[in-house]
Protein backbone atom coordinates (compact mmCIF):
# COMPACT_ATOMS: atom_id res chain seq x y z
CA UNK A 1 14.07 -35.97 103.72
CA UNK A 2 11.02 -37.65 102.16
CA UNK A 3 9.11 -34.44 102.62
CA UNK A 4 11.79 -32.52 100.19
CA UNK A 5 12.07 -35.45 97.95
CA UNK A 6 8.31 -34.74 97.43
CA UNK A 7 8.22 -31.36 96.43
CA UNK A 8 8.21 -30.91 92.62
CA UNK A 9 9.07 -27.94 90.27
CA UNK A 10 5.62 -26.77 88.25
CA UNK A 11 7.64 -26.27 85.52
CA UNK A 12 9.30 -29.90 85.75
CA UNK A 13 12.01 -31.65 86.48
CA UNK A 14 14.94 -32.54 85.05
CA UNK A 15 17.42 -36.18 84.82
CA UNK A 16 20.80 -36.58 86.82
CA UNK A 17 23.72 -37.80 85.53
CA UNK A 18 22.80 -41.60 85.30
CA UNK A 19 19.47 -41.06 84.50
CA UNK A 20 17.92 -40.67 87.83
CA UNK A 21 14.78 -38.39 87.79
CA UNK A 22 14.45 -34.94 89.88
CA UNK A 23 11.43 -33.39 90.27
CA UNK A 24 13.08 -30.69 91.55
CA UNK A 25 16.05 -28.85 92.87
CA UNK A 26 14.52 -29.51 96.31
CA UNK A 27 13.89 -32.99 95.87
CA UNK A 28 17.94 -33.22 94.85
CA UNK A 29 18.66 -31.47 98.03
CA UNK A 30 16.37 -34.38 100.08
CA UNK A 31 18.01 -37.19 97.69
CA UNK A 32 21.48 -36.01 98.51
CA UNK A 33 20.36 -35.93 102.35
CA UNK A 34 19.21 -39.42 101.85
CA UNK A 35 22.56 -40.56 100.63
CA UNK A 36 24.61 -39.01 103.36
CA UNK A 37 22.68 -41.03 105.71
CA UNK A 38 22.95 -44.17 103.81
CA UNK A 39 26.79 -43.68 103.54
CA UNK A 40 27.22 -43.18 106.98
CA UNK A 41 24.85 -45.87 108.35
CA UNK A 42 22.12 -44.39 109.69
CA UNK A 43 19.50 -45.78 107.22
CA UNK A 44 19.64 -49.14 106.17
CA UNK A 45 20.34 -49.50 102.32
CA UNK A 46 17.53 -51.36 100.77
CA UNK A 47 19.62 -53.14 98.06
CA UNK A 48 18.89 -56.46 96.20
CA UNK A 49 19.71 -59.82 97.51
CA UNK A 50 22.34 -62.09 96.12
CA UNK A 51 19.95 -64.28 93.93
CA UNK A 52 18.32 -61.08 92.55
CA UNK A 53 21.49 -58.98 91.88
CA UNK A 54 22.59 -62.75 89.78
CA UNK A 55 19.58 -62.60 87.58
CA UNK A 56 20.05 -58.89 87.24
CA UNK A 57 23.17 -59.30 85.74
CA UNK A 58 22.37 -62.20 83.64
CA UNK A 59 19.50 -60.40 81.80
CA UNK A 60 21.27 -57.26 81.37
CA UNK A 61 24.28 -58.79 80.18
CA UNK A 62 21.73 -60.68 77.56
CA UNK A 63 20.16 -57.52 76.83
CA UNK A 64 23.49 -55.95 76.18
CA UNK A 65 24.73 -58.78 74.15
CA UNK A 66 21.54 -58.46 71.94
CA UNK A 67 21.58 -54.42 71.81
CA UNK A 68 25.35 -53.27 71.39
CA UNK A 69 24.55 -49.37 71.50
CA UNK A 70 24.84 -48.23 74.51
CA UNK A 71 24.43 -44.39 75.66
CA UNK A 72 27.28 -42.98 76.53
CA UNK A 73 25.99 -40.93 79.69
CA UNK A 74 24.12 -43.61 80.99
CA UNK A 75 25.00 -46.75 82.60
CA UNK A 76 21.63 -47.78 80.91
CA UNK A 77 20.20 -48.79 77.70
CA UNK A 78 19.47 -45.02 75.09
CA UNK A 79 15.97 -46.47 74.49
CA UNK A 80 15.07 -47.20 78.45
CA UNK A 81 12.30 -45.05 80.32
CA UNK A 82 11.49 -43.95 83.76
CA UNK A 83 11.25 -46.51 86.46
CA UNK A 84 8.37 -45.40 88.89
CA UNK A 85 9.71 -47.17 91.64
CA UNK A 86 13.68 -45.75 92.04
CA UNK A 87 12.54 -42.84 89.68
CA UNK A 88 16.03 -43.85 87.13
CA UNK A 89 15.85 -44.32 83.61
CA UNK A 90 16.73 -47.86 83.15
CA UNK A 91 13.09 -49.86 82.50
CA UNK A 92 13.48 -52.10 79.35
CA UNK A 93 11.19 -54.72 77.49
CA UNK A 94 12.69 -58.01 78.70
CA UNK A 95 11.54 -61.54 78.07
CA UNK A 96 7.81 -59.40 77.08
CA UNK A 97 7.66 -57.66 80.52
CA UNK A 98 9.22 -54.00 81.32
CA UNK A 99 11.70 -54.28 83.99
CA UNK A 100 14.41 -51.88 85.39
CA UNK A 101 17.37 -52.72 85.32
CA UNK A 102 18.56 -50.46 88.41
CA UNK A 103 16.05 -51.72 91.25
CA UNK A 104 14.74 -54.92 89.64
CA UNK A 105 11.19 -53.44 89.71
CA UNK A 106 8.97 -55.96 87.09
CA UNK A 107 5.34 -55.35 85.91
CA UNK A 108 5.26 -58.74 86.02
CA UNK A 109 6.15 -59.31 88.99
């Protein structure tokens, strides 16, 4: 699954529903394969503890409080860009450091 999440289309990819980045229509094939296995248990799901998943909220709901448009496709912000850890478009300027708002990813660590 990792090996066909890899493979990317020369001519580029394209954005799921949700903003999640393919590189290509292989790499959707490995993602989906990935999420089977997560459904069914045989691959841990990495997901955010309960403090981080808190703060998550709190900013986004701050961000969302101070921004009102939202895009309507998107569970994220029309002006976020790519994430290059989780690969989704949800990476905003908050408190003057780009986080995502999807995996919690910060350039500032």
């Amino acid at each position: 699954m990792d090996e066909l999440r890899s493979v990317f289309d020369p001519r580029g990819g394209y954005f799921k529903k949700g903003g999640k980045y393919m590189p290509s229509l292989v790499a959707e094939l490995g993602d989906a394969i990935e999420c089977h296995l997560k459904l069914i248990g045989l691959i841990k799901d990495d997901e955010l503890d309960e403090h981080q998943q808190k703060l998550m909220a709190e900013k986004r709901a701050q961000y969302e409080a101070a921004n009102q448009e939202a895009e309507a496709e998107s569970d994220f912000p029309a002006g976020a860009q790519l994430c290059g850890k989780c690969s989704t478009k949800a990476v905003i300027k908050m408190d003057g450091c780009m986080t995502c708002l999807n995996c919690g990813d910060s350039k500032c660590g």
